[in-house]
N, C-alpha and C. Protein backbone atom coordinates (compact mmCIF):
# COMPACT_ATOMS: atom_id res chain seq x y z
N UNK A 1 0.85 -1.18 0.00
CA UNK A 1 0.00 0.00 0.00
C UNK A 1 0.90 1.25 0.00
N UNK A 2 0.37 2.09 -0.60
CA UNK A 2 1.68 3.36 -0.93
C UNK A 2 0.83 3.95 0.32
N UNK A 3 1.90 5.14 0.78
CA UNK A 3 1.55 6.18 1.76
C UNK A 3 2.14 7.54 0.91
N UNK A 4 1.39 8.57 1.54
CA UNK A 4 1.01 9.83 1.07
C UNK A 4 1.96 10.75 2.57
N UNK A 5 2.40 11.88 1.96
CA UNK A 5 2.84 12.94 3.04
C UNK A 5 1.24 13.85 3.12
N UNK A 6 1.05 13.92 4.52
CA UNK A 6 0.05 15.00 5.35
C UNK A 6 0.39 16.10 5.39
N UNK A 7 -0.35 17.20 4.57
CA UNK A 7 0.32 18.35 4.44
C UNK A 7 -1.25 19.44 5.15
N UNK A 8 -1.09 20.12 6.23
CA UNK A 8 -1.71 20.93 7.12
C UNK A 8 -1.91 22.49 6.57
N UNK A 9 -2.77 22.14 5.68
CA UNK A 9 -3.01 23.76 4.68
C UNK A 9 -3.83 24.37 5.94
N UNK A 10 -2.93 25.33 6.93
CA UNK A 10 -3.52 26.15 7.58
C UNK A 10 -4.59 27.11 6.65
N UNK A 11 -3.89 27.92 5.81
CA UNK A 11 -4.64 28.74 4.83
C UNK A 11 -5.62 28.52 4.32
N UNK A 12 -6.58 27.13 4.26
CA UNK A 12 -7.35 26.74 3.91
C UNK A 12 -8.38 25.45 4.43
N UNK A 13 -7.59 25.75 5.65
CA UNK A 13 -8.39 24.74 7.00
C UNK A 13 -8.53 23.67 6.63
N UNK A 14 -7.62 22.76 6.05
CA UNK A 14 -7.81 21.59 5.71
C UNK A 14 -6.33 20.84 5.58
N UNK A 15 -6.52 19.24 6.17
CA UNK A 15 -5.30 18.26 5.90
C UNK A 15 -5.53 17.83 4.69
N UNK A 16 -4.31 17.88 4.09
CA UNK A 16 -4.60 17.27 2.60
C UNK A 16 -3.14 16.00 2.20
N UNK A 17 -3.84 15.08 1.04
CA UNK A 17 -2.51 14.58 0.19
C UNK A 17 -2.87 15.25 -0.87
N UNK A 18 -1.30 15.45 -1.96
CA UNK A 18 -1.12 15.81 -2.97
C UNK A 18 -0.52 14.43 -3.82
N UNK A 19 -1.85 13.88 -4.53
CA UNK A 19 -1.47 12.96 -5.45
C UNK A 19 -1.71 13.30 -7.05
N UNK A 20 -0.73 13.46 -7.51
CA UNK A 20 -0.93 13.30 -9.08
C UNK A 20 -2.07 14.10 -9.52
N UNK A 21 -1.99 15.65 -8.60
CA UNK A 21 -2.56 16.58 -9.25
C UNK A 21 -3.99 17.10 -8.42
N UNK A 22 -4.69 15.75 -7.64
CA UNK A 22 -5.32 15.74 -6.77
C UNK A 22 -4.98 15.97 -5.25
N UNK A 23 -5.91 16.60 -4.70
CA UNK A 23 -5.63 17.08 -3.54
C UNK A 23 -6.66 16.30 -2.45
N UNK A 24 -6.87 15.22 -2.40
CA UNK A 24 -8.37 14.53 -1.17
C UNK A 24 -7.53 15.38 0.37
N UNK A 25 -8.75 15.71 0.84
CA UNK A 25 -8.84 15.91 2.29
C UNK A 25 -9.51 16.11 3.00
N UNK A 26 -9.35 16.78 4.14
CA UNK A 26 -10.02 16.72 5.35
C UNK A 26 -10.50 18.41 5.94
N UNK A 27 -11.26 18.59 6.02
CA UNK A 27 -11.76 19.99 6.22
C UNK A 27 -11.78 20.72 7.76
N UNK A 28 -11.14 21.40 8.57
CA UNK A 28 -11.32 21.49 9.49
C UNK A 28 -11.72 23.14 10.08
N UNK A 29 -12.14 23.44 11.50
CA UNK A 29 -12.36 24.29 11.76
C UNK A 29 -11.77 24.64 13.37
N UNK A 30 -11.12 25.52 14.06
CA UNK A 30 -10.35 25.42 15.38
C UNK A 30 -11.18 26.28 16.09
N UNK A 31 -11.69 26.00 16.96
CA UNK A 31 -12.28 26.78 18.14
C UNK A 31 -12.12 26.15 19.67
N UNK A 32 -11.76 27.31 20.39
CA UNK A 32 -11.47 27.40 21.98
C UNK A 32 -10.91 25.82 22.27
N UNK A 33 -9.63 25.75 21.29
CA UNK A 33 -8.80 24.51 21.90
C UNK A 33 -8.82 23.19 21.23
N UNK A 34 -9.96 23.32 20.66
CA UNK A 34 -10.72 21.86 20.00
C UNK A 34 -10.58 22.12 18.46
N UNK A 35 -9.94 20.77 17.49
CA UNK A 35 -10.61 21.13 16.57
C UNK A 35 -11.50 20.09 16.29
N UNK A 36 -12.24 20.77 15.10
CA UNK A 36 -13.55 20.27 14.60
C UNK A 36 -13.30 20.11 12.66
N UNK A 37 -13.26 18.45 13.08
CA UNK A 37 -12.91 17.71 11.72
C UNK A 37 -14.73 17.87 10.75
N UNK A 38 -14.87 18.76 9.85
CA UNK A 38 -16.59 18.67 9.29
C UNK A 38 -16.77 17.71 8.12
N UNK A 39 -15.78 17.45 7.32
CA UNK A 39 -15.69 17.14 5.83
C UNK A 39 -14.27 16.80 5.28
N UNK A 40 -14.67 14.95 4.89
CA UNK A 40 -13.79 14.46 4.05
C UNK A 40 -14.59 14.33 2.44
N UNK A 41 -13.17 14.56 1.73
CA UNK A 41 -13.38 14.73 0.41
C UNK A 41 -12.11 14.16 -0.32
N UNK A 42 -12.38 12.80 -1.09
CA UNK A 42 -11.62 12.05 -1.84
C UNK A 42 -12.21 12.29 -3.39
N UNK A 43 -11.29 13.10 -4.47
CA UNK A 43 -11.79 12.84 -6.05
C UNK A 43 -12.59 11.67 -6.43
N UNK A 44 -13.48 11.59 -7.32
CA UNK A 44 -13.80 10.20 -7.60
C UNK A 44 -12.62 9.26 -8.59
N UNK A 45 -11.94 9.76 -8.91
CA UNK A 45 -10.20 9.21 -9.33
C UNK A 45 -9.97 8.43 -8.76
N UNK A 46 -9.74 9.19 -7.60
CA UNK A 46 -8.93 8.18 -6.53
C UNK A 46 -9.69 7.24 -5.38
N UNK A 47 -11.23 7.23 -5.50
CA UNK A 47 -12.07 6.63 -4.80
C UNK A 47 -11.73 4.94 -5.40
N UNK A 48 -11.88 4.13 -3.98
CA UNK A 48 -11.85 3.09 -4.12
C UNK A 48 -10.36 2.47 -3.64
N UNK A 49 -9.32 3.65 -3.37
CA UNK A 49 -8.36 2.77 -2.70
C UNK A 49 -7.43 2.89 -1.45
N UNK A 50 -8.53 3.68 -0.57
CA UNK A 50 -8.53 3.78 0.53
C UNK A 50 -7.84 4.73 1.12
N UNK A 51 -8.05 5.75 -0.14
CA UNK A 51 -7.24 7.05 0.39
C UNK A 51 -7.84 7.62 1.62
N UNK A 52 -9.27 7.99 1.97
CA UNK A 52 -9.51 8.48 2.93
C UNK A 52 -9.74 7.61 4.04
N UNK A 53 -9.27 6.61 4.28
CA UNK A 53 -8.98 5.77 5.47
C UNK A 53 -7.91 6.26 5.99
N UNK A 54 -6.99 5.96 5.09
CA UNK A 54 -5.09 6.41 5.64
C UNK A 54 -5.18 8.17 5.75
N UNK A 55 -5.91 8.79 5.13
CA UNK A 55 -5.92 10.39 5.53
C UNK A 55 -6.88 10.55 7.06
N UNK A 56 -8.12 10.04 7.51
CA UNK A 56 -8.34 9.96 8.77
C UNK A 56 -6.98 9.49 9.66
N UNK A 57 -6.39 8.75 9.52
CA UNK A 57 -5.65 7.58 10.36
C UNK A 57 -4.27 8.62 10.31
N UNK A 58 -4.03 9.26 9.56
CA UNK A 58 -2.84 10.29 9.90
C UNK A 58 -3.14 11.57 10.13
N UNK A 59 -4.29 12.48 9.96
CA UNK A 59 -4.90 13.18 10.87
C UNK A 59 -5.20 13.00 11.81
N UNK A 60 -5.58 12.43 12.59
CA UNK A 60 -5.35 11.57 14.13
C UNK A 60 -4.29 11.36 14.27
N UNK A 61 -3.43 10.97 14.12
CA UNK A 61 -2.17 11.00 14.15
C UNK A 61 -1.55 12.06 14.84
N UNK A 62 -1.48 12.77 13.64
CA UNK A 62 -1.26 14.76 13.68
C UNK A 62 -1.86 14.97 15.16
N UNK A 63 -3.11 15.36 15.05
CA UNK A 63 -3.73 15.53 16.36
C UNK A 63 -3.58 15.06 17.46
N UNK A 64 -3.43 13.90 17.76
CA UNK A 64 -2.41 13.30 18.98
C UNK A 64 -1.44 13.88 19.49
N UNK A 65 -0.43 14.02 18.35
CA UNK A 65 0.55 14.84 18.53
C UNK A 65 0.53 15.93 19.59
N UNK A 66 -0.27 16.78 18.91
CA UNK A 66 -0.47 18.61 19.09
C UNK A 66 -1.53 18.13 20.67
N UNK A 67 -1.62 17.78 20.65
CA UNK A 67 -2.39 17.32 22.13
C UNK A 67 -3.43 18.03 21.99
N UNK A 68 -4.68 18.29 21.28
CA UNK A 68 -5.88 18.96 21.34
C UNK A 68 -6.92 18.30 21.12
N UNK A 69 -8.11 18.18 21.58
CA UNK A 69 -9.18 18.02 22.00
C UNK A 69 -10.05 18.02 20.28
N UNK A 70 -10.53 16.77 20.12
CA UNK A 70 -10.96 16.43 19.12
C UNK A 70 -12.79 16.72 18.46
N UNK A 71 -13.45 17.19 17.77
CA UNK A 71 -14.94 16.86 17.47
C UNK A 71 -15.34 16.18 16.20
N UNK A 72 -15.69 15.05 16.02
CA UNK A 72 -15.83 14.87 14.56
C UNK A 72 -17.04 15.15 14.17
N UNK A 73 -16.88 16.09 13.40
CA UNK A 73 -18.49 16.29 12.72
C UNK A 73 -18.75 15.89 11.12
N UNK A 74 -17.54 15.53 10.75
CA UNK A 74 -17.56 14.39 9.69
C UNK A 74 -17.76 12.86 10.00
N UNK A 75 -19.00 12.85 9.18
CA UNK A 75 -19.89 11.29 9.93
C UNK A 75 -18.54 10.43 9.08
N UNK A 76 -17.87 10.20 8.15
CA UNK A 76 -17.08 9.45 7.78
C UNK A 76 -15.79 9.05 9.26
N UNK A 77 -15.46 10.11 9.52
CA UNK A 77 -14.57 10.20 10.36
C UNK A 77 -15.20 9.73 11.98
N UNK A 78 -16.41 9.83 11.92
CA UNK A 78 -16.99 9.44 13.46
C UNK A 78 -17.12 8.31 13.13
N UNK A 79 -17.36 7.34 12.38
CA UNK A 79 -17.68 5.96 11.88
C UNK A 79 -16.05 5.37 11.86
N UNK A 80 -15.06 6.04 11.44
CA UNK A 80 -13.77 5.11 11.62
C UNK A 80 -13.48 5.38 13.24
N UNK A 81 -13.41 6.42 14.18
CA UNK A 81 -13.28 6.24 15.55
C UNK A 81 -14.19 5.03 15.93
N UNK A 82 -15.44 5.41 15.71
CA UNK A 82 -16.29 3.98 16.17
C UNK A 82 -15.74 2.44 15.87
N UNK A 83 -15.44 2.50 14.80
CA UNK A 83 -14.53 1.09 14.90
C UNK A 83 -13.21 1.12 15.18
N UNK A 84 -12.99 2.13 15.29
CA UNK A 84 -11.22 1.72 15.85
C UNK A 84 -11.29 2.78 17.25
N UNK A 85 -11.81 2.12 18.05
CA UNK A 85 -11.67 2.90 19.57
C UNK A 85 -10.66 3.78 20.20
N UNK A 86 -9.26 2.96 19.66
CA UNK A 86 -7.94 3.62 20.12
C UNK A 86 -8.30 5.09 20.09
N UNK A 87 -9.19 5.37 18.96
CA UNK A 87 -8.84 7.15 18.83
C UNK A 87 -9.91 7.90 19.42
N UNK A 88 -10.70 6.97 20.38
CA UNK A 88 -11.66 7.55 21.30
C UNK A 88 -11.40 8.56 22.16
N UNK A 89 -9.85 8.33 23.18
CA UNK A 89 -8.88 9.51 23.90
C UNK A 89 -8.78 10.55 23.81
N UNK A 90 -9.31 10.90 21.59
CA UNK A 90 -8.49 11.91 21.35
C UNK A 90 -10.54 13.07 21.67
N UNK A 91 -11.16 12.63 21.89
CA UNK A 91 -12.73 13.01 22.02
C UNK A 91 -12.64 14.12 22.97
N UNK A 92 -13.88 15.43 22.67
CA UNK A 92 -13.61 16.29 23.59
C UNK A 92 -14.63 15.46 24.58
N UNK A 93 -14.21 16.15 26.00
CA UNK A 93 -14.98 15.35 27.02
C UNK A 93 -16.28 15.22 26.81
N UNK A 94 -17.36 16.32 26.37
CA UNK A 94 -18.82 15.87 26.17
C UNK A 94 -18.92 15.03 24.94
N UNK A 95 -18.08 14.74 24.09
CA UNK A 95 -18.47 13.82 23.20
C UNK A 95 -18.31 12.75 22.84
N UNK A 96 -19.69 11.82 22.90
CA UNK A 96 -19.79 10.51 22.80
C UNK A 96 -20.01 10.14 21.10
N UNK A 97 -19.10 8.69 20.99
CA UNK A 97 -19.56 8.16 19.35
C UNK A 97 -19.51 6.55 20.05
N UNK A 98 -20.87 6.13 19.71
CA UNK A 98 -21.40 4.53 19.97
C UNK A 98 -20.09 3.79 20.40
């Protein structure tokens, strides 16, 4: 499986890869400490090979890092925490995902 570099377009509130012209990513918004993941967006190009799995899974990543307080309001992204719990930690305290 190839991997992609995570590139943190402050300027445009979003984690992105740069593949072959395409840009899939992750849309975000920062308020009082927390950010708030709203919208993933993979080309239909590149749909189908699991680009936005490995772009959740290294945005979490990232965020771990930076130690801040997580919201997913991208149902894609609340559906991979739900199955992979590990990244439950990264949840702001009032928020629950099944």
């Amino acid at each position: 499986m190839e991997t992609y570099k995570l590139v943190d377009n402050k300027e445009q509130k979003r984690y992105e890869y740069h593949i072959d012209g395409y840009r899939p990513h992750i849309e975000y918004r920062m308020k009082n400490g927390a950010i708030y993941l709203t919208h993933t967006r993979v080309p239909a190009e590149l749909r189908g090979n699991g680009i936005a799995t490995m772009l959740v899974k290294d945005v979490l990543k990232d965020i771990s890092e930076k130690d801040i307080d997580l919201v997913p309001l991208c149902g894609f992204v609340a559906s991979y925490i739900k199955k992979n719990p590990e990244w439950k930690s990264l949840l702001k305290k009032d928020i629950y995902i099944g």
